[in-house]
Every structure is written in C-alpha cells, then in structure tokens.
N, C-alpha and C. Protein backbone atom coordinates (compact mmCIF):
# COMPACT_ATOMS: atom_id res chain seq x y z
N UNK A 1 -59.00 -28.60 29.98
CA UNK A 1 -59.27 -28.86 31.39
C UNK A 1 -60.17 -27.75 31.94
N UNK A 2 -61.02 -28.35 32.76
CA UNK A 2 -62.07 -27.11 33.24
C UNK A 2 -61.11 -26.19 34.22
N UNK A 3 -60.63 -25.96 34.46
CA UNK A 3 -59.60 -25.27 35.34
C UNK A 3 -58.84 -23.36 34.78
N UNK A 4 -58.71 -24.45 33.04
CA UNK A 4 -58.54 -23.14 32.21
C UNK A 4 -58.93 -22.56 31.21
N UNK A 5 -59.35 -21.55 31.06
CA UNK A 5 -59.84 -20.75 29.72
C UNK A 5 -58.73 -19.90 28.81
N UNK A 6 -58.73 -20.72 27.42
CA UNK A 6 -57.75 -20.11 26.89
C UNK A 6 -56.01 -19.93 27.10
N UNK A 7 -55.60 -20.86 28.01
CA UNK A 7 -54.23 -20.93 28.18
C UNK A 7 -54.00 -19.91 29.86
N UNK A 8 -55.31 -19.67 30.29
CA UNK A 8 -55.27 -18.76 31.62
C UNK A 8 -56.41 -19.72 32.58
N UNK A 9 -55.90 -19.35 34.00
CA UNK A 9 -57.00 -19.54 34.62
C UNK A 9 -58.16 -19.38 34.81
N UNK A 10 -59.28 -19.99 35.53
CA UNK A 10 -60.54 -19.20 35.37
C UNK A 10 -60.53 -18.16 36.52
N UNK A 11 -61.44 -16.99 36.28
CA UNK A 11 -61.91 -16.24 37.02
C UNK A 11 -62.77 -16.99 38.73
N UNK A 12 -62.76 -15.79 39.75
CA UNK A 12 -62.98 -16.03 40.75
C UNK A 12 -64.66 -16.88 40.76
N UNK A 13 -65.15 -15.15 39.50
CA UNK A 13 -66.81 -15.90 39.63
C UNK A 13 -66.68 -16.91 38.56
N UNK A 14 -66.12 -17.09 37.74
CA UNK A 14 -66.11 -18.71 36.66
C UNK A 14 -65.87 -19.61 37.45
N UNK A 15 -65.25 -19.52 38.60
CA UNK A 15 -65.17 -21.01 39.40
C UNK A 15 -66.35 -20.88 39.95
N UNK A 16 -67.00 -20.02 40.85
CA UNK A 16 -68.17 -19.81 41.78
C UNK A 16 -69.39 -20.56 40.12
N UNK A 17 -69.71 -20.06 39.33
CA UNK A 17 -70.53 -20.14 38.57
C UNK A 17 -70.55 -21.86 38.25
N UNK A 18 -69.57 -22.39 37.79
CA UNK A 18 -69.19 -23.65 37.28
C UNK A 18 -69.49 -24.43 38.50
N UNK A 19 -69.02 -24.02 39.86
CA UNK A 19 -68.98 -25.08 41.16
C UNK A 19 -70.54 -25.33 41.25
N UNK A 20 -71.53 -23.79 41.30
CA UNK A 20 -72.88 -23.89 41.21
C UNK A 20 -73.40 -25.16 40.42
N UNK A 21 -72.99 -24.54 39.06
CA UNK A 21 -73.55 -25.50 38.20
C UNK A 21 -73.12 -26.95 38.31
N UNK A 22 -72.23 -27.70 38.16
CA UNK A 22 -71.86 -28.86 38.38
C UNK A 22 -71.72 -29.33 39.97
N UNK A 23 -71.58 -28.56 40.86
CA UNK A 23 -71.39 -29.16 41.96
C UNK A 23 -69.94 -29.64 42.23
N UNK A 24 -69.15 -29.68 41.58
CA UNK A 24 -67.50 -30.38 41.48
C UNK A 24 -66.93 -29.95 42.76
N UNK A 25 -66.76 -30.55 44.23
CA UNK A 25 -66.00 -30.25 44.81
C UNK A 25 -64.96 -29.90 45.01
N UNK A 26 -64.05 -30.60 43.39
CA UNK A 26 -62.60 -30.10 43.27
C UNK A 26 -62.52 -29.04 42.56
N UNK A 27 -63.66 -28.57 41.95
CA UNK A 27 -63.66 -26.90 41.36
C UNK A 27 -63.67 -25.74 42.39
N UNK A 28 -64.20 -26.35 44.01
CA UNK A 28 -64.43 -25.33 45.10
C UNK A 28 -63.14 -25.07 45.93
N UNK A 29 -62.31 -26.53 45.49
CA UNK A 29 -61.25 -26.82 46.12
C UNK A 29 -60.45 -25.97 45.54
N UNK A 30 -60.31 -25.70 44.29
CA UNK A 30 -59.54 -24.33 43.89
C UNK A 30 -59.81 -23.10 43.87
N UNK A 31 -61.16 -22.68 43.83
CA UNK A 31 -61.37 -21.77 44.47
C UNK A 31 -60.72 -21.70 45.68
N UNK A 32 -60.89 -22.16 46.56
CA UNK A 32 -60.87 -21.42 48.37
C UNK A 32 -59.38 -22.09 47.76
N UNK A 33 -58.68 -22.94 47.62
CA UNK A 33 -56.86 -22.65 47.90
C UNK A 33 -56.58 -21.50 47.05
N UNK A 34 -57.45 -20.70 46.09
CA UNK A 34 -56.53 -19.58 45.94
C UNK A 34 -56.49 -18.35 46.52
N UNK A 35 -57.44 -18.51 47.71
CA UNK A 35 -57.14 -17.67 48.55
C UNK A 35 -57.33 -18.31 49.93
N UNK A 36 -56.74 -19.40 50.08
CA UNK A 36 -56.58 -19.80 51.81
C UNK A 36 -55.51 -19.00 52.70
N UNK A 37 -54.60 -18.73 51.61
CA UNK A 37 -53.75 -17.82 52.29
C UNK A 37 -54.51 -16.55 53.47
N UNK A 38 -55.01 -15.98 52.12
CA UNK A 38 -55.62 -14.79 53.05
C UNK A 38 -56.67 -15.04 53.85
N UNK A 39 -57.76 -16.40 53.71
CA UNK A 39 -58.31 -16.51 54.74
C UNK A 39 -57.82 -17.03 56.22
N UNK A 40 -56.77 -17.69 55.98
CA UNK A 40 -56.03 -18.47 57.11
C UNK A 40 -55.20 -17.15 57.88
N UNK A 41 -54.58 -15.79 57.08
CA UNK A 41 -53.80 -15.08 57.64
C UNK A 41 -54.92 -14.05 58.29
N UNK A 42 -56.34 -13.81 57.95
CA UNK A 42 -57.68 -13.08 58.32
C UNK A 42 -57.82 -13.93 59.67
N UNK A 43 -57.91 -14.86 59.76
CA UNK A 43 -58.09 -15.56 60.92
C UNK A 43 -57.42 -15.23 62.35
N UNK A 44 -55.93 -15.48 61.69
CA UNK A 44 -54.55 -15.62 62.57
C UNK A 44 -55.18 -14.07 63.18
N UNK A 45 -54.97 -13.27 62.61
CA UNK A 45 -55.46 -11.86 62.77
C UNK A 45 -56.47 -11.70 63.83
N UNK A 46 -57.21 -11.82 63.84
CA UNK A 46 -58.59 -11.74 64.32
C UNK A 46 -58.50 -13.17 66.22
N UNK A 47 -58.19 -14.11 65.68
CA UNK A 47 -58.04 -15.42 66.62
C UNK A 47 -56.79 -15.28 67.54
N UNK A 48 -55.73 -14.46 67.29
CA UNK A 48 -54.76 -14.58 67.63
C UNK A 48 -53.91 -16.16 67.93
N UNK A 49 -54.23 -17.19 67.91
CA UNK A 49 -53.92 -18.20 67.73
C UNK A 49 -53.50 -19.16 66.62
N UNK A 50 -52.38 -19.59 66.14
CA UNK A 50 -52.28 -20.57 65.39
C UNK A 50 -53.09 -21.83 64.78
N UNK A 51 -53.39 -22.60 66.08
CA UNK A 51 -54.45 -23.76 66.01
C UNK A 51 -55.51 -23.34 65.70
N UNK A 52 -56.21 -22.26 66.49
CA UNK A 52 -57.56 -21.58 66.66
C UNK A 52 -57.80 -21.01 65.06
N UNK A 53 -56.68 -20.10 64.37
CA UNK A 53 -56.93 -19.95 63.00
C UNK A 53 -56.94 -21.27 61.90
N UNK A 54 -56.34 -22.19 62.37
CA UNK A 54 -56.08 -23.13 61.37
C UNK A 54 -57.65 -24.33 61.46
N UNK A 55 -58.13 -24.36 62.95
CA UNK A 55 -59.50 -24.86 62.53
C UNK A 55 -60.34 -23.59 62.08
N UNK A 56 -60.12 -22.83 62.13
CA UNK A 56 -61.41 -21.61 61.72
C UNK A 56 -61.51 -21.69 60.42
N UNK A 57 -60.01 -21.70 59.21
CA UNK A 57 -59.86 -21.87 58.33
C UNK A 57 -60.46 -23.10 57.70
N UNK A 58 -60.48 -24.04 58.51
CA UNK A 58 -60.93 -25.81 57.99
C UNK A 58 -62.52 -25.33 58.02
N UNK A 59 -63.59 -24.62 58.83
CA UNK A 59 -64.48 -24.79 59.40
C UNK A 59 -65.28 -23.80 58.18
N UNK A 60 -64.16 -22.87 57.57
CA UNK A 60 -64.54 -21.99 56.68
C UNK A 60 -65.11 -22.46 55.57
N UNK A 61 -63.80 -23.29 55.29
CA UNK A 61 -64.13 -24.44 54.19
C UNK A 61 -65.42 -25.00 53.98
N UNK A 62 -65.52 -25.53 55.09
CA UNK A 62 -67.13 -26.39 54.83
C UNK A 62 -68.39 -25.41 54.48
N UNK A 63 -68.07 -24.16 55.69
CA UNK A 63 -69.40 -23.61 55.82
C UNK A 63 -69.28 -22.69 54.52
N UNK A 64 -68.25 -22.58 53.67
CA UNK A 64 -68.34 -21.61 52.27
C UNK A 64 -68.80 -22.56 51.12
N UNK A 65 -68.85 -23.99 51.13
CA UNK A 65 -69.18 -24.89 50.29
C UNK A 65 -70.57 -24.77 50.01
N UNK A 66 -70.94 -24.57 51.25
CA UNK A 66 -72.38 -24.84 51.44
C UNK A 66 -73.24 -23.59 50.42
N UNK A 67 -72.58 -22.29 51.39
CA UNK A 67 -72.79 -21.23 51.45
C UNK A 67 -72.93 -20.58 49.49
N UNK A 68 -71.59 -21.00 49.01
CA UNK A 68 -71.69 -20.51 47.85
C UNK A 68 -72.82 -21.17 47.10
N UNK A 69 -73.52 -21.86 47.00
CA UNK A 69 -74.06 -22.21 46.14
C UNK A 69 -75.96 -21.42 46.60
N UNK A 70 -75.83 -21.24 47.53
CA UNK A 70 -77.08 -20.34 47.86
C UNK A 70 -76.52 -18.75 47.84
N UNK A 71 -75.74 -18.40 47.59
CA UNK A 71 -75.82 -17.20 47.36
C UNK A 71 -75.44 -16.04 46.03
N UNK A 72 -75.73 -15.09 45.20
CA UNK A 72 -75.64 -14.83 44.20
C UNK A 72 -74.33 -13.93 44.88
N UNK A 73 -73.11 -14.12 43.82
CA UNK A 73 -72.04 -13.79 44.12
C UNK A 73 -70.90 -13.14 42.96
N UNK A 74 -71.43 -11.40 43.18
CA UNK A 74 -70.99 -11.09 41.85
C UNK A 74 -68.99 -10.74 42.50
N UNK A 75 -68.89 -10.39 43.43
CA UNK A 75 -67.64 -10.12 44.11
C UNK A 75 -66.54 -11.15 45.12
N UNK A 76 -66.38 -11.89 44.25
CA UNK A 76 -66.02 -13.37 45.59
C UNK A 76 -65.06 -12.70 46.32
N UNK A 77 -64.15 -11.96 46.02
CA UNK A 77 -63.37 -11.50 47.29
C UNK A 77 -63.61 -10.98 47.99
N UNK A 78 -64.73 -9.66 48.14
CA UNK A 78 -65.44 -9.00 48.63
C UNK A 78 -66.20 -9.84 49.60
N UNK A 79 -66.96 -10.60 49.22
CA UNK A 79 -67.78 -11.64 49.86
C UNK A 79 -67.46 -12.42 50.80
N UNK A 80 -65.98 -13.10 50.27
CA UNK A 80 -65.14 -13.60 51.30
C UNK A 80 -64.58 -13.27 52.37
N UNK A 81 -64.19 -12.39 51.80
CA UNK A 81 -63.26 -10.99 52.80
C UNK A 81 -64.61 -10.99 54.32
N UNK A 82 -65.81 -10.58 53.72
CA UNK A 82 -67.20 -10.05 54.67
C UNK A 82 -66.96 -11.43 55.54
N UNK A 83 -67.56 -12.48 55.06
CA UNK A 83 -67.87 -14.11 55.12
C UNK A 83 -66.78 -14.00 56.43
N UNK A 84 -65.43 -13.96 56.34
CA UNK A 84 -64.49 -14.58 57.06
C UNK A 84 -64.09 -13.54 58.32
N UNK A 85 -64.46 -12.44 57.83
CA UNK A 85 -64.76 -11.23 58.88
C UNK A 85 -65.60 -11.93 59.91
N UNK A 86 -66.88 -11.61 59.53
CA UNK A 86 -68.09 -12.15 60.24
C UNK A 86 -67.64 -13.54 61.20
N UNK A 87 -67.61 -14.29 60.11
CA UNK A 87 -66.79 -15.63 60.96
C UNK A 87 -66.16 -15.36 62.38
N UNK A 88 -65.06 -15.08 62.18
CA UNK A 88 -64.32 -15.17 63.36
C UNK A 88 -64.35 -14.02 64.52
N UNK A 89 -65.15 -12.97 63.95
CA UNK A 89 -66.37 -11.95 65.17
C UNK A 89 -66.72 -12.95 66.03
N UNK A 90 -67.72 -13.65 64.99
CA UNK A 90 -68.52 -14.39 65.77
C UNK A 90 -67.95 -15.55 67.02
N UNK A 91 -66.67 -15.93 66.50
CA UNK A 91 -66.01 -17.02 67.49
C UNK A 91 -65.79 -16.13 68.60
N UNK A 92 -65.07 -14.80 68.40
CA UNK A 92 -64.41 -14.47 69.20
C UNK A 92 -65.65 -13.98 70.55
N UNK A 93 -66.83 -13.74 69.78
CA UNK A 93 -68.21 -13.05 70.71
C UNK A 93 -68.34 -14.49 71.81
N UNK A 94 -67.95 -15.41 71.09
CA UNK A 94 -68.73 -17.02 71.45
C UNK A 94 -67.81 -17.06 72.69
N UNK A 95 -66.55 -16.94 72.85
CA UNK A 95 -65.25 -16.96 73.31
C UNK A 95 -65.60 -16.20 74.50
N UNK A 96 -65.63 -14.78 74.39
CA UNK A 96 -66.21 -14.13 75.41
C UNK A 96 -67.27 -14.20 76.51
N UNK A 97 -68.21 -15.07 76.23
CA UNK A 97 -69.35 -15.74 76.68
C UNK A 97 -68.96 -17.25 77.51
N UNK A 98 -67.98 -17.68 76.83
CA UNK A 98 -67.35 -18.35 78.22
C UNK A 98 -66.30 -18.38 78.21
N UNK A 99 -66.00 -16.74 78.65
CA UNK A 99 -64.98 -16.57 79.66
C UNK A 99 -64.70 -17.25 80.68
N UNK A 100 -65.92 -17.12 81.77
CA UNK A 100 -66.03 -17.79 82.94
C UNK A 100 -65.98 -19.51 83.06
N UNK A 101 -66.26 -19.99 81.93
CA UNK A 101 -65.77 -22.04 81.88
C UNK A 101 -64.36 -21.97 81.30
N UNK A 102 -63.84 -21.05 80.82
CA UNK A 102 -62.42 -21.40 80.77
C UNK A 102 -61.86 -21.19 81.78
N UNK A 103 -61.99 -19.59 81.89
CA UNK A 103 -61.17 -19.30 83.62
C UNK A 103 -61.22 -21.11 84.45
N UNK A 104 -62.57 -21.05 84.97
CA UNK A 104 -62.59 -22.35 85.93
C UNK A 104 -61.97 -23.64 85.45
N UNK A 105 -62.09 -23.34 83.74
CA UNK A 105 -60.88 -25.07 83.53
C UNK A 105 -59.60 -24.57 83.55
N UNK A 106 -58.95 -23.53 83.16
CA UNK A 106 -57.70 -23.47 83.72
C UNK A 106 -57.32 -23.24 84.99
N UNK A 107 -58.20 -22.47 85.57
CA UNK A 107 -57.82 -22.79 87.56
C UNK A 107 -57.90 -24.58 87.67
N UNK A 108 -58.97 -25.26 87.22
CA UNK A 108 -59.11 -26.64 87.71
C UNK A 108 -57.77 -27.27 86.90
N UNK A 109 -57.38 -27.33 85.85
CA UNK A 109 -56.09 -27.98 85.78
C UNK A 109 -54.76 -27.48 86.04
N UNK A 110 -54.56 -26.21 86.41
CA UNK A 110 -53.17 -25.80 87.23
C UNK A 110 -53.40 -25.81 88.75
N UNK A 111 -54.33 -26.46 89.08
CA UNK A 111 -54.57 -26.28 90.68
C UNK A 111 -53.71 -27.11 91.24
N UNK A 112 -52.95 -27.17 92.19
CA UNK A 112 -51.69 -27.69 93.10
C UNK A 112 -52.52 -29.00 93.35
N UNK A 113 -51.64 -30.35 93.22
CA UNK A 113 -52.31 -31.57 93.64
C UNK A 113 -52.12 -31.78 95.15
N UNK A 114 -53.14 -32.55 95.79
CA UNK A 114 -53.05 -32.87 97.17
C UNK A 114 -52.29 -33.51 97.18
N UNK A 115 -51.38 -33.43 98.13
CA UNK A 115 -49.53 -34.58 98.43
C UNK A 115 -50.14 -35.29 98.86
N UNK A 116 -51.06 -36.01 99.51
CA UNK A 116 -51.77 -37.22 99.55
C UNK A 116 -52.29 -37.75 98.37
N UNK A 117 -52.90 -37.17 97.94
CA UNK A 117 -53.08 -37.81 96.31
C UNK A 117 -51.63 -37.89 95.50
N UNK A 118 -51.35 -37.20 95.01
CA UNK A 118 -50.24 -37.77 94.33
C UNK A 118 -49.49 -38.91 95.02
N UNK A 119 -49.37 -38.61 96.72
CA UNK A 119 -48.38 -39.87 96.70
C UNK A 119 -48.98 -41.30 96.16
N UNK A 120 -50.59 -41.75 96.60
CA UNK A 120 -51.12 -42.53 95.89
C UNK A 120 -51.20 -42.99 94.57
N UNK A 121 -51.34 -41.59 93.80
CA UNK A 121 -51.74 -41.87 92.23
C UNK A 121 -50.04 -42.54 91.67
N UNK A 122 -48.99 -41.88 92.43
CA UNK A 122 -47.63 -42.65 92.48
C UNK A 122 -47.36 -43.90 92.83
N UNK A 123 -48.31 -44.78 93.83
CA UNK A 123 -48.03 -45.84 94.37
C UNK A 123 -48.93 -46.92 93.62
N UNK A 124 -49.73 -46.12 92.63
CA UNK A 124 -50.55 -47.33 91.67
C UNK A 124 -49.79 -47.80 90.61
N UNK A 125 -49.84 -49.25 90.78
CA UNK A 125 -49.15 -49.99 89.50
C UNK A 125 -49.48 -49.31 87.93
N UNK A 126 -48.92 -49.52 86.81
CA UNK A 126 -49.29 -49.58 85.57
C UNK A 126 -51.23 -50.17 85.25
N UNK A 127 -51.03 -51.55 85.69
CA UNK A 127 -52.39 -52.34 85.49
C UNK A 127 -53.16 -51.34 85.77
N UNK A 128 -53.04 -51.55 87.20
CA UNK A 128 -54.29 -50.87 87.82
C UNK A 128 -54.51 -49.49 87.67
N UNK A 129 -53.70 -48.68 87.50
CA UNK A 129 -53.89 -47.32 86.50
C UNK A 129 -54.92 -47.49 85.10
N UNK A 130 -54.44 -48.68 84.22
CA UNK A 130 -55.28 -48.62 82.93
C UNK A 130 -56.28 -49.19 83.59
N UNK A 131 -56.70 -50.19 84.14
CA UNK A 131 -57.92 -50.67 84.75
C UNK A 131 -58.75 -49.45 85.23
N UNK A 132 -58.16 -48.66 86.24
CA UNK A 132 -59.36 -47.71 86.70
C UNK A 132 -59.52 -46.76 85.75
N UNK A 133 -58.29 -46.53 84.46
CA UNK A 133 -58.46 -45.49 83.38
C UNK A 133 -60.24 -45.97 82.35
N UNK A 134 -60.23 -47.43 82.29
CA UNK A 134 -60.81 -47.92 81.16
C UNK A 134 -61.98 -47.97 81.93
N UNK A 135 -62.19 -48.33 83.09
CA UNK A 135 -63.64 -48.48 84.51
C UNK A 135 -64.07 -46.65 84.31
N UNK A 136 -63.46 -46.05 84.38
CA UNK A 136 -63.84 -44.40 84.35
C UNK A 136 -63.98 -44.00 82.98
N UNK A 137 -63.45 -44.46 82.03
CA UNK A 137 -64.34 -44.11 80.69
C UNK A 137 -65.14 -44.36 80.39
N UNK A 138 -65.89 -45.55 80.50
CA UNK A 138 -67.58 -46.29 80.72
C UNK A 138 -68.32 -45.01 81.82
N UNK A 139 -67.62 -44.35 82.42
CA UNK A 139 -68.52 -43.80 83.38
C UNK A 139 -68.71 -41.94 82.82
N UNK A 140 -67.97 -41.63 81.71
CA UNK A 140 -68.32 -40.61 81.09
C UNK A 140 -69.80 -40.11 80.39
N UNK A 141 -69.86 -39.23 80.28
CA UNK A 141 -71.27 -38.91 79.23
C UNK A 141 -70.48 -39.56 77.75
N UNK A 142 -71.99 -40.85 77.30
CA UNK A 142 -71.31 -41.13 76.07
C UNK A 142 -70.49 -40.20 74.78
N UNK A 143 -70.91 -38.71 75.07
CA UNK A 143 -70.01 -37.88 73.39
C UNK A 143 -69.11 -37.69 74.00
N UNK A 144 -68.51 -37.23 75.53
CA UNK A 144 -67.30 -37.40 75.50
C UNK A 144 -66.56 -38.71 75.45
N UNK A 145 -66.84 -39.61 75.63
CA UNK A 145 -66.15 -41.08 76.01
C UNK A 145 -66.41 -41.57 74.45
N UNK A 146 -66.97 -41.04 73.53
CA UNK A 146 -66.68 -41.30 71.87
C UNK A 146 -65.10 -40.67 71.51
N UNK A 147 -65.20 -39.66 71.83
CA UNK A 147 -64.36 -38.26 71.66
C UNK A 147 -63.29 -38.73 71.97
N UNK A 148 -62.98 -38.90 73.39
CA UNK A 148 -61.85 -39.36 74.22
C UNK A 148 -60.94 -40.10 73.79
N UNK A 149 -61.78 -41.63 73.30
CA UNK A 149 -61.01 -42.96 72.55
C UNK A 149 -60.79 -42.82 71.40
N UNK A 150 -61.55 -42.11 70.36
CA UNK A 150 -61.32 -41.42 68.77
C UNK A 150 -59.91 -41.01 68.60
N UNK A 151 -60.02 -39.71 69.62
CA UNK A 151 -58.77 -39.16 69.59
C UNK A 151 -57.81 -39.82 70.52
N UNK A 152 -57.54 -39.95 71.80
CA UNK A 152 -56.45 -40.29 72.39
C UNK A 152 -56.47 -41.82 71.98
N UNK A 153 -57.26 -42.70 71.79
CA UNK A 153 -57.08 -44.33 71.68
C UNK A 153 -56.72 -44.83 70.68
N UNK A 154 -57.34 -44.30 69.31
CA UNK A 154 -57.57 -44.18 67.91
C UNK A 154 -56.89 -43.55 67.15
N UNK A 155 -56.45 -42.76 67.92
CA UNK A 155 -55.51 -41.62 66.99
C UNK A 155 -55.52 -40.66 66.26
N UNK A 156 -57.20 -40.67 66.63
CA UNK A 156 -58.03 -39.99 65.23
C UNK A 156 -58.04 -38.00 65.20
N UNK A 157 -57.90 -37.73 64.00
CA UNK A 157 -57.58 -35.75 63.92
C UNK A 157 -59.08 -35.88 64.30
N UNK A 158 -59.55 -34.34 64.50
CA UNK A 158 -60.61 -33.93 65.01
C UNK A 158 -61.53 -34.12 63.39
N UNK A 159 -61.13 -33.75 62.31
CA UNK A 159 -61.94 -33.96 61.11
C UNK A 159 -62.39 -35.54 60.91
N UNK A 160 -61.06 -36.40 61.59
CA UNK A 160 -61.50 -37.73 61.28
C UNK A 160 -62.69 -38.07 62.29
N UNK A 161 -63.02 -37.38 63.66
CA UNK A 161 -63.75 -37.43 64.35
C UNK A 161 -65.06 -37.16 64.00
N UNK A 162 -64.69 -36.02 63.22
CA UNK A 162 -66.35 -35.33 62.69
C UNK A 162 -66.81 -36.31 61.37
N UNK A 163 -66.15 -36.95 60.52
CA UNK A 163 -66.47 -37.58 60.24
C UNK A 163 -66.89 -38.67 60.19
N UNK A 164 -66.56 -39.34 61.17
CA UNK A 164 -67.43 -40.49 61.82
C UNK A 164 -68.07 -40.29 62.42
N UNK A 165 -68.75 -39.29 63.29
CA UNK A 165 -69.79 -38.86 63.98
C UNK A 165 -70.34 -37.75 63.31
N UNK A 166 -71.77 -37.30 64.18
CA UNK A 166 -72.22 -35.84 63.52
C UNK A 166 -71.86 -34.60 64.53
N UNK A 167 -70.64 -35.03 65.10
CA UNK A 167 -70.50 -33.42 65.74
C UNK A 167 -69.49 -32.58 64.97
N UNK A 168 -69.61 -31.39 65.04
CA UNK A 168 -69.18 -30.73 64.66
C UNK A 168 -67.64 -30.26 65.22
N UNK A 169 -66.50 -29.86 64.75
CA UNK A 169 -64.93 -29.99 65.31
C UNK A 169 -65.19 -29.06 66.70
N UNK A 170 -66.22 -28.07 66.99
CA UNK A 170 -65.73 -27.24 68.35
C UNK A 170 -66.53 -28.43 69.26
N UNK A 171 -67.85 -28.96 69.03
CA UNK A 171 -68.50 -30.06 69.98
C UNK A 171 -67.17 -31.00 69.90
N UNK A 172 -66.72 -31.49 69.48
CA UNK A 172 -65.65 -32.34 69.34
C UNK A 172 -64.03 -32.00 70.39
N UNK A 173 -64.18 -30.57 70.44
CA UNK A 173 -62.79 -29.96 71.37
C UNK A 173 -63.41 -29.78 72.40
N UNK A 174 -64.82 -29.44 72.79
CA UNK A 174 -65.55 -29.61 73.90
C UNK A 174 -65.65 -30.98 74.72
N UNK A 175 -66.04 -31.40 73.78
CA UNK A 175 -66.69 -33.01 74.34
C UNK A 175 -64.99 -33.46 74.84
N UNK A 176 -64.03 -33.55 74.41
CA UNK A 176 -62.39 -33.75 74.45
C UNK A 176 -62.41 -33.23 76.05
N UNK A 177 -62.40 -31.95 75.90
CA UNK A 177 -61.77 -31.12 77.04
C UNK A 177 -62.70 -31.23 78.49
N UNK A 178 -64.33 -31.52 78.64
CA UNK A 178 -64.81 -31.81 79.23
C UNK A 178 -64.56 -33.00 80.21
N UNK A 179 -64.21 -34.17 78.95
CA UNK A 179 -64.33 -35.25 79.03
C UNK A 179 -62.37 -35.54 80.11
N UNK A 180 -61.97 -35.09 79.65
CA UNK A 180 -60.37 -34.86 80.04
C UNK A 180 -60.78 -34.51 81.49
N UNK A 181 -61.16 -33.42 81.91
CA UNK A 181 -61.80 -33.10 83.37
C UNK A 181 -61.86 -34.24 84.05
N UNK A 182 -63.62 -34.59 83.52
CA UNK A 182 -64.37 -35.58 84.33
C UNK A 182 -63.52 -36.88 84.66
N UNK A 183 -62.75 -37.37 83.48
CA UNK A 183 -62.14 -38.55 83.69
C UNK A 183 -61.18 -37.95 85.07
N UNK A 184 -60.30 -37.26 85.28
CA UNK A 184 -59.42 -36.70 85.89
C UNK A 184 -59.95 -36.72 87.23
N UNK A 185 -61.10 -36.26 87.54
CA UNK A 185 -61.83 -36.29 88.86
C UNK A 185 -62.30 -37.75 89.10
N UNK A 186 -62.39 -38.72 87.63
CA UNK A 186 -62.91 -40.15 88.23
C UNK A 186 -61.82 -40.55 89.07
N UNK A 187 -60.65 -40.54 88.53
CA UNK A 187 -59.48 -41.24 88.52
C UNK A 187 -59.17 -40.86 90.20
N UNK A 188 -58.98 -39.19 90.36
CA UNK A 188 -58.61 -39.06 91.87
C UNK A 188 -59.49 -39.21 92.59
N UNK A 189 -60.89 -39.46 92.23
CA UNK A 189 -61.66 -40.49 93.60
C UNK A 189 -61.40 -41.45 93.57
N UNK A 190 -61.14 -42.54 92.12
CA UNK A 190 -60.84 -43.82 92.64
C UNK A 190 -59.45 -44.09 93.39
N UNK A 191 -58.41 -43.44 92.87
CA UNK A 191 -57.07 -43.43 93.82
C UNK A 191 -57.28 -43.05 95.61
N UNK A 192 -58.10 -42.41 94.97
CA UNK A 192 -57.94 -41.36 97.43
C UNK A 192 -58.85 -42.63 97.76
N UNK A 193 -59.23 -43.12 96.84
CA UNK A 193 -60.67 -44.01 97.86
C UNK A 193 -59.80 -45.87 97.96
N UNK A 194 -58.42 -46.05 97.27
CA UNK A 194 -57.97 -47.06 97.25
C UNK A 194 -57.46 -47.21 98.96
C-alpha cells in the first residue's frame, strides 16, 4: 500500500513528494490528518474561538493542497508550523480592520425592539409572516439571498455552500450575516407599515 514503506509509515516529505508526483488527494489527506491536531490546536491558540479555529483549520486544508505542490519542501513541519502561523495573523489583522462592522452588527442586533413593533410583529399570523419572509428574500442582494436559503432553507454546511457556488466559506458567513440584517430591517418595515 502506498501509505507504507517497509512495514512503517511514510515520511512527512515521502507523502509531500508522492502527493506532488501523483496528485492523490487521499495521500494529502494523510498528510494534513497527521498533524490536524496541531494545526487545529495552532489555530484555537491564535483565534481564540472554537468555530473560528475549526473553519481556519478546514480553510487550511484547501489552501495547503494547493500550496504544497508549488512549493519545494524540505521541512513539512517547519513549513507548516510558518504556513499556519502566518494564516491566522493574517485573519486576526483582517478581524481588526473590521472592528468597526462588527461593533455596529452587534449594537444593531442587541438593540432594544420598539414596543410598537414588536407588538405588531406579535399580532402577525404564521402565513403572513412566511409571506412577507419569502416577498423580502427576493428583495436581498442575490449572494446573500443564495446564502440565506442554502443554509437556513436547504440545510446546507457552509462547505456544502462553497461547493455549489464559487464563494469562498468567509464570503459565505458574510453574505449569511449581512443578509440576516437586511432581511430583519425588510421584515420591520413591512410589519410597522401593516
């Protein structure tokens, strides 16, 4: 089995070398699970978040697939170690840069509802709730209103998302969380305006 040499596993660079050469996705696939551990716990580290490390880790995946095969790689742990460093710098720089659109989406969704609105959005039937829900998704920017029904309609994980489309999983938690807003503001104009 290509997996082992001699009754042992292969080496870090025998997998890197072999994945080059053949391309075998399931040769890369053992590579990176034998050390997802430490890239997933490098993450946690760095992200302070659970979720936030566990897509960083998925996102690693792809972009090291790519990555290994353009680069000459005499130290894969070393490399990795750098690779996954760098990585999640970089989220966290990205993170910092909008500070200021998170602040404003978490003020905009813990903001106290108007007792006039709620009593309304309370006095709308079931129907007419999904009616103005499904009238206000037509009225989104189409990547969020892909996004929206994928995941909340469809059921779909964010990978199953990226795979049926070409966005990428953070355009995908964007387009989601945007889209979550806007609908939210359709909805309490169409209620105050009933």
């Amino acid at each position: 089995m290509w997996l082992f040499k001699n009754k042992e596993y292969l080496s870090d660079e025998e997998l890197v070398n072999q994945y080059k050469r053949d391309g075998n996705k399931n040769v890369f696939a053992e590579l990176f699970k034998k050390h997802v551990k430490v890239v997933y716990g490098t993450c946690l580290f760095y992200l302070q978040d659970k979720d936030d490390a566990q897509d960083a880790t998925m996102q690693l995946f792809e972009k090291l697939m790519i990555e290994v095969k353009n680069r000459d790689i005499s130290n894969f742990k070393g490399w990795l170690s750098f690779v996954v460093r760098n990585f999640c710098i970089s989220i966290i720089r990205k993170n910092k840069t909008n500070q200021k659109n998170i602040k404003s989406y978490y003020e905009f969704e813990y903001e106290a509802p108007n007792i006039e609105t709620e009593e309304k959005i309370n006095s709308v039937d079931d129907d007419q709730m999904i009616a103005m829900m499904t009238e206000s998704l037509f009225q989104l920017k189409e990547k969020q209103r892909i996004c929206i029904d994928l995941f909340y309609l469809k059921n779909k994980s964010y990978q199953d998302i990226a795979n049926e489309t070409s966005f990428s999983i953070n355009e995908i938690k964007s387009y989601i969380q945007n889209g979550k807003r806007n609908l939210k503001t359709l909805l309490q104009k169409k209620i105050s305006h009933e």
